[in-house]
Protein backbone atom coordinates (compact mmCIF):
# COMPACT_ATOMS: atom_id res chain seq x y z
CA UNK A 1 5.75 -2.21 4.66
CA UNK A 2 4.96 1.57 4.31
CA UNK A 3 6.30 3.67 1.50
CA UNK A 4 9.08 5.16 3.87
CA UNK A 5 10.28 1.64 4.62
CA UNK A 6 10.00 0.67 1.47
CA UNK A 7 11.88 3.99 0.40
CA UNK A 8 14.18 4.29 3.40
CA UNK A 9 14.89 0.32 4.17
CA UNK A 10 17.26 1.10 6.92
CA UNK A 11 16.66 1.47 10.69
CA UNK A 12 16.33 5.32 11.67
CA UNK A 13 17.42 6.61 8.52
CA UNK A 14 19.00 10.65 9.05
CA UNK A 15 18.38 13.25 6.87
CA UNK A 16 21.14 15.96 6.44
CA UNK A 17 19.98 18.93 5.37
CA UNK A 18 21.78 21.50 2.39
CA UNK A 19 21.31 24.91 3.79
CA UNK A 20 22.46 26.25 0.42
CA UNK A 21 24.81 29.06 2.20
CA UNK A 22 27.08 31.01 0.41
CA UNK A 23 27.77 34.52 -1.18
CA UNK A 24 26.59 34.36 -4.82
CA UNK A 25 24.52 31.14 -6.73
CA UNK A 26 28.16 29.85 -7.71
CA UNK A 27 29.25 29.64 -4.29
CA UNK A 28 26.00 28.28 -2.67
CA UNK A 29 26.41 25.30 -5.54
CA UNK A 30 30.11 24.83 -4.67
CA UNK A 31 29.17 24.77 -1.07
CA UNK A 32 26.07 22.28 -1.36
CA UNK A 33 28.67 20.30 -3.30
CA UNK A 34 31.00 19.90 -0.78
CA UNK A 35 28.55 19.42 2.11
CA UNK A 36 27.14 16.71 -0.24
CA UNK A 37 29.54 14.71 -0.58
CA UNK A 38 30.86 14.91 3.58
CA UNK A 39 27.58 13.37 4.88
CA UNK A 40 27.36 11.17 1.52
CA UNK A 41 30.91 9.91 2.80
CA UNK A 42 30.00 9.85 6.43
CA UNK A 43 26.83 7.57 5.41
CA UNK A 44 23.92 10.24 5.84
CA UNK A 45 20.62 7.92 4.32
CA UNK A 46 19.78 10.71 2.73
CA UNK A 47 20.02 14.63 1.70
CA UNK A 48 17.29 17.01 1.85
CA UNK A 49 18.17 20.14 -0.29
CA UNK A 50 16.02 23.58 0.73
CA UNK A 51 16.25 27.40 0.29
CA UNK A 52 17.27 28.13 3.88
CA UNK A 53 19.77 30.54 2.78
CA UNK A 54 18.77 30.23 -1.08
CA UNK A 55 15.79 30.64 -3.53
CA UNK A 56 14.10 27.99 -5.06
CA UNK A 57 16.56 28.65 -8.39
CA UNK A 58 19.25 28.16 -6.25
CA UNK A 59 17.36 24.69 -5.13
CA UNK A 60 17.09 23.87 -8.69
CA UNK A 61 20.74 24.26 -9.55
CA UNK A 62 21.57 22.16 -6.30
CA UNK A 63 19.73 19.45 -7.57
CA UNK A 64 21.06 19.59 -11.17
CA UNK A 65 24.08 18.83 -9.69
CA UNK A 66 24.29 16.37 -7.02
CA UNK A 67 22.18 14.13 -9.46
CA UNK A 68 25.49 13.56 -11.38
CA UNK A 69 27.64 13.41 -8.51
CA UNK A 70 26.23 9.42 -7.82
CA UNK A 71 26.60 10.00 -4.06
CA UNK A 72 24.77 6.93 -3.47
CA UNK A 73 22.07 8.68 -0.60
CA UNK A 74 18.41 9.51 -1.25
CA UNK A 75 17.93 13.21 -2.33
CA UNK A 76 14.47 15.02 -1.32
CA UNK A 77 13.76 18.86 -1.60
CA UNK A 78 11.71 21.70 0.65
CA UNK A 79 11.48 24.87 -0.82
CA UNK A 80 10.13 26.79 1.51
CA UNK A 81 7.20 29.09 1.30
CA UNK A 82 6.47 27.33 -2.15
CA UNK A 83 5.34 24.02 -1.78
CA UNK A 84 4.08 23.96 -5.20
CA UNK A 85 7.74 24.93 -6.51
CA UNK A 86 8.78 21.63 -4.64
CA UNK A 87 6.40 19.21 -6.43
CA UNK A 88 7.30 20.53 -9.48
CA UNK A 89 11.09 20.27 -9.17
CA UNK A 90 9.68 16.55 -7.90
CA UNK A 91 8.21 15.91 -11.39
CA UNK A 92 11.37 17.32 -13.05
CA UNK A 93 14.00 15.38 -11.27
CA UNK A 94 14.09 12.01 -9.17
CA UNK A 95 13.35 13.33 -5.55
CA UNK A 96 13.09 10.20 -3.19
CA UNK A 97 10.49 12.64 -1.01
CA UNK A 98 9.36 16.14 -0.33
CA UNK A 99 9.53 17.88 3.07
CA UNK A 100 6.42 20.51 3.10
CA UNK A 101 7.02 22.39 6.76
CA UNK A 102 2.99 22.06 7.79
CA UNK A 103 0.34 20.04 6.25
CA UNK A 104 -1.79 20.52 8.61
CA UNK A 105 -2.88 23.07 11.47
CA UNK A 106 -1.50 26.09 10.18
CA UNK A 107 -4.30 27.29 8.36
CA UNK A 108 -8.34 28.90 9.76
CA UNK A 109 -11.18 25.65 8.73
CA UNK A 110 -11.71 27.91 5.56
CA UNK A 111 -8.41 27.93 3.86
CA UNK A 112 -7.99 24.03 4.99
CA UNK A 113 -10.13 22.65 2.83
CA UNK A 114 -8.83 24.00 -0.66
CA UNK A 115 -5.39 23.54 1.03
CA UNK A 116 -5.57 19.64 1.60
CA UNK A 117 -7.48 19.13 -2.32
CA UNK A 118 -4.69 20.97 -3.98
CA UNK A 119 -1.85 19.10 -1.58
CA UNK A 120 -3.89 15.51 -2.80
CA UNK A 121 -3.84 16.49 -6.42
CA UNK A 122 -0.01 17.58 -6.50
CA UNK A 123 0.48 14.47 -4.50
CA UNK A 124 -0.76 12.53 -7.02
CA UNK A 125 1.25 13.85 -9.65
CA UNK A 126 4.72 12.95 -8.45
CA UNK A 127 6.26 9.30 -6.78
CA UNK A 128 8.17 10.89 -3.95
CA UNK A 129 7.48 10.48 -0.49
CA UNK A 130 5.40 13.66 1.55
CA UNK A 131 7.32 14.33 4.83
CA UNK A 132 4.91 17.11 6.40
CA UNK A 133 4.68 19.09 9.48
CA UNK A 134 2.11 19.87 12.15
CA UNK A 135 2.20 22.15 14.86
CA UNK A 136 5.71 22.56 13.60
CA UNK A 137 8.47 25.34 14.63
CA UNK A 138 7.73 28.79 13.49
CA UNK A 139 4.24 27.94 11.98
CA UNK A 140 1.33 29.19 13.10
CA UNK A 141 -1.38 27.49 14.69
CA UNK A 142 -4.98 28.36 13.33
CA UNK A 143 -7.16 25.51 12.70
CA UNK A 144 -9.22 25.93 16.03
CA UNK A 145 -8.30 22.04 16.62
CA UNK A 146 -7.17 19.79 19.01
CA UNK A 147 -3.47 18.96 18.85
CA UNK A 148 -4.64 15.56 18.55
CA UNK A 149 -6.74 15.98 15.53
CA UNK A 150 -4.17 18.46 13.93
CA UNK A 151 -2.24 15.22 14.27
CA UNK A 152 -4.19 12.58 12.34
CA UNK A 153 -5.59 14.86 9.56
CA UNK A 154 -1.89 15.34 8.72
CA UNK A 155 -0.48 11.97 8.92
CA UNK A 156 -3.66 10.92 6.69
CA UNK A 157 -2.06 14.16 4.34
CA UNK A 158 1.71 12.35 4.36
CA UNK A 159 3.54 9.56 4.36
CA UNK A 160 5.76 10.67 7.53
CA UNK A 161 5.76 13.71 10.12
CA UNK A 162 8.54 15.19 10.61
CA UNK A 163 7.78 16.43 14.61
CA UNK A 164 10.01 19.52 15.87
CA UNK A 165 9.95 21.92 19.18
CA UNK A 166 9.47 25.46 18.91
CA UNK A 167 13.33 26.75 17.03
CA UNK A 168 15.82 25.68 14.78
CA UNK A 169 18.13 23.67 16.87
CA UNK A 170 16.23 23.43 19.87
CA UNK A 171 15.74 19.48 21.10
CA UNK A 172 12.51 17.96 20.04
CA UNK A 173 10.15 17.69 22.85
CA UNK A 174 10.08 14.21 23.58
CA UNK A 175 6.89 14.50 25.45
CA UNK A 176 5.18 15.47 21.73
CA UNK A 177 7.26 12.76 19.72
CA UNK A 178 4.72 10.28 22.06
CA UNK A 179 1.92 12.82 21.49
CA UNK A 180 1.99 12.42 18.06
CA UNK A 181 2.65 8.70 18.71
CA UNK A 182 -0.35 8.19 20.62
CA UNK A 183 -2.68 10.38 17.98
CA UNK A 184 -1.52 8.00 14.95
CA UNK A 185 -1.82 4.71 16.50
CA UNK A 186 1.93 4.62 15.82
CA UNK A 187 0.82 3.43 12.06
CA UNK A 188 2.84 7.21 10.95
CA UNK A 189 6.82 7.21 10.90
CA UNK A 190 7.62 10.21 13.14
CA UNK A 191 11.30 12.20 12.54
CA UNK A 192 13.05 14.28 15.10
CA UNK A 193 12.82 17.37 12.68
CA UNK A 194 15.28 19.99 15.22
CA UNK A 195 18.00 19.54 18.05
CA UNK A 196 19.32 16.03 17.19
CA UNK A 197 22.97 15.78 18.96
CA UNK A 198 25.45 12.91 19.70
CA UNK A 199 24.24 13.22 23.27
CA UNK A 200 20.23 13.21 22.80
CA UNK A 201 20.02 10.53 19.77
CA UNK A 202 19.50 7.60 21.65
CA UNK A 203 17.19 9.10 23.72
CA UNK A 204 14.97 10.74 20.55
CA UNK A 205 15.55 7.86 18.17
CA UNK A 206 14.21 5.12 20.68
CA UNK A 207 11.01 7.43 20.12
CA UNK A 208 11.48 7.88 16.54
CA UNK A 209 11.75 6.55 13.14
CA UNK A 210 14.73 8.19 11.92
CA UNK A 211 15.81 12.53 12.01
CA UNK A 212 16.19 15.49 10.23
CA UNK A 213 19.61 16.86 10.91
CA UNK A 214 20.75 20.46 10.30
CA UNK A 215 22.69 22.73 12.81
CA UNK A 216 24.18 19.47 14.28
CA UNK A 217 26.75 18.84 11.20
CA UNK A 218 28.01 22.36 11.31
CA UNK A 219 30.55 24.28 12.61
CA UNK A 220 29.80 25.30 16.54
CA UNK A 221 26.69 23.32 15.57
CA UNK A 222 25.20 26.18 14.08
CA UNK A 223 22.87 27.03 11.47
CA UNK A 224 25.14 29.31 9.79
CA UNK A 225 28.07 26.80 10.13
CA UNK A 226 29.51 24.92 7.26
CA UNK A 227 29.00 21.14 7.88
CA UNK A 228 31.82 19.53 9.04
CA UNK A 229 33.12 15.82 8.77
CA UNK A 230 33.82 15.19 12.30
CA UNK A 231 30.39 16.16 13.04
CA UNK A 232 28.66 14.25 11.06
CA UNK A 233 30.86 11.01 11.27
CA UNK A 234 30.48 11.52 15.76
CA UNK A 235 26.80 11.60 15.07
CA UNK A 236 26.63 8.76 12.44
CA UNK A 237 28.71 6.43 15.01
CA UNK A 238 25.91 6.90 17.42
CA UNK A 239 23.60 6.04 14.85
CA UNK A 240 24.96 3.02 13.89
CA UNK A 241 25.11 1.61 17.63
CA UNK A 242 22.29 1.82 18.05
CA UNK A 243 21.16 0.27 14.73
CA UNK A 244 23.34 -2.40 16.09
CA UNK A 245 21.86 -2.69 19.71
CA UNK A 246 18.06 -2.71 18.12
C-alpha cells in the first residue's frame, strides 16, 4: 500500500479546507473552530488548514487549537507562498500531510534543480505526507517541459498530486485528471484539487483518488462563504454512495 493509503485508509478520502476568514486573529481562530468541527461532524477524512485569508501565524494558532479539540479527522497544513513555513509547523505539530501548491513546473531548468534538493531535504525531515501541484491553478508554467514530464518529475517529488483547472472553484478538467493518469502509470493518487460539487463527484471521483474541497462547503458555494453543515453533509452523502457502490 502507498503512504496515502496507508495514511488515508478510506476510499476517496475529502479534504475540507480552513480558509482562516475572519476580521482579527481571534475571530479567524473562532471561525476555523467552528468550521472544524461542521465537516469533523459531517465526516470530512480530513482538514487541511492554510493562509487563504490568514498568515502563516494565523496557521499556527489554527493548529494549536484544533489539536485539542480531538475531532477525530486527519489535519494537514499549506501555507502558502512559504513552503518552508509549512514543514516546519510539520516538525512542530502532528500534520498527517502537507499540501505545497507546485512541486514541479513552475520554475525556469535553473531554479529547478536547487528547488527539488531543498524540497528532498525538508522532506526528509518531517513524517507527513507531500500533496504537491503541477501545472496547477494560478501558477506559472516555466520549466520549458512537456506537460507529461512536468507530470512524473512531480509525482517522483510527492506522495499525491493534487490536479486542479485554471481558478478557485472552477471544475477540474477531467480530460487532465487522465492526463496526469496516463503520465504516472496510475502508480500516483491524483485529488480533484477545485470545483468538486454534489453534482460532478461521481463523475471526478470515478477518475480520482479522493478531493480537495473548498468553495463547495460554503455559503453560495463561495470562497468567501462560511462553511455550512448542509453543504458539507449533501456532499458527504454523495461520497458515501459511492464508497458504497465501489
Amino acid at each position: 500500500m502507498s503512504r496515502f493509503g496507508d495514511t488515508f485508509t478510506i476510499q476517496k478520502p475529502i479534504l475540507g479546507m480552513l480558509h482562516l476568514a475572519g476580521d482579527g486573529a481571534q475571530a479567524k481562530l473562532a471561525q476555523a473552530e467552528e468550521e472544524a468541527r461542521i465537516m469533523a461532524g459531517e465526516g470530512v477524512d480530513g482538514l487541511v488548514v492554510e493562509n487563504y485569508f490568514g498568515d502563516a501565524e494565523d496557521v499556527e494558532r489554527v493548529l494549536e487549537r484544533i489539536f485539542h479539540l480531538d475531532l477525530g479527522t486527519r489535519i494537514g497544513v499549506n501555507v502558502l507562498r512559504d513552503d518552508s513555513r509549512a514543514f516546519a509547523l510539520a516538525r512542530t505539530y502532528p500534520v498527517s500531510f502537507i499540501q505545497v501548491d507546485s512541486v514541479a513546473g513552475h520554475l525556469p531548468p535553473e531554479a529547478d534543480v536547487p528547488f527539488a534538493t531543498e524540497l528532498q531535504s525538508r522532506r526528509d525531515g518531517v513524517t507527513a505526507l507531500l500533496l504537491g501541484g503541477v501545472r496547477f491553478k494560478y501558477q506559472p508554467v516555466l520549466s520549458g517541459r512537456l506537460e507529461e514530464e512536468d507530470v512524473r518529475i512531480g509525482a517522483s517529488r510527492c506522495d499525491g498530486l493534487v490536479v486542479t483547472s485554471d481558478a478557485t472553484g472552477q471544475p477540474t478538467d477531467m480530460g487532465k485528471v487522465a492526463r496526469f493518469r496516463a503520465a504516472t502509470g496510475g502508480e500516483t493518487p491524483l485529488l480533484i484539487g477545485a470545483g468538486l460539487t454534489e453534482a460532478n463527484a461521481t463523475e471526478q471521483l470515478a477518475q480520482a483518488d479522493g478531493a480537495v474541497v473548498g468553495s463547495w462547503f460554503k455559503h453560495d458555494h463561495k470562497d468567501t462563504g462560511r462553511v455550512e453543515a448542509a453543504h458539507v453533509a449533501g456532499l458527504m452523502r454523495v461520497v458515501r454512495a459511492i464508497r458504497s457502490a465501489a
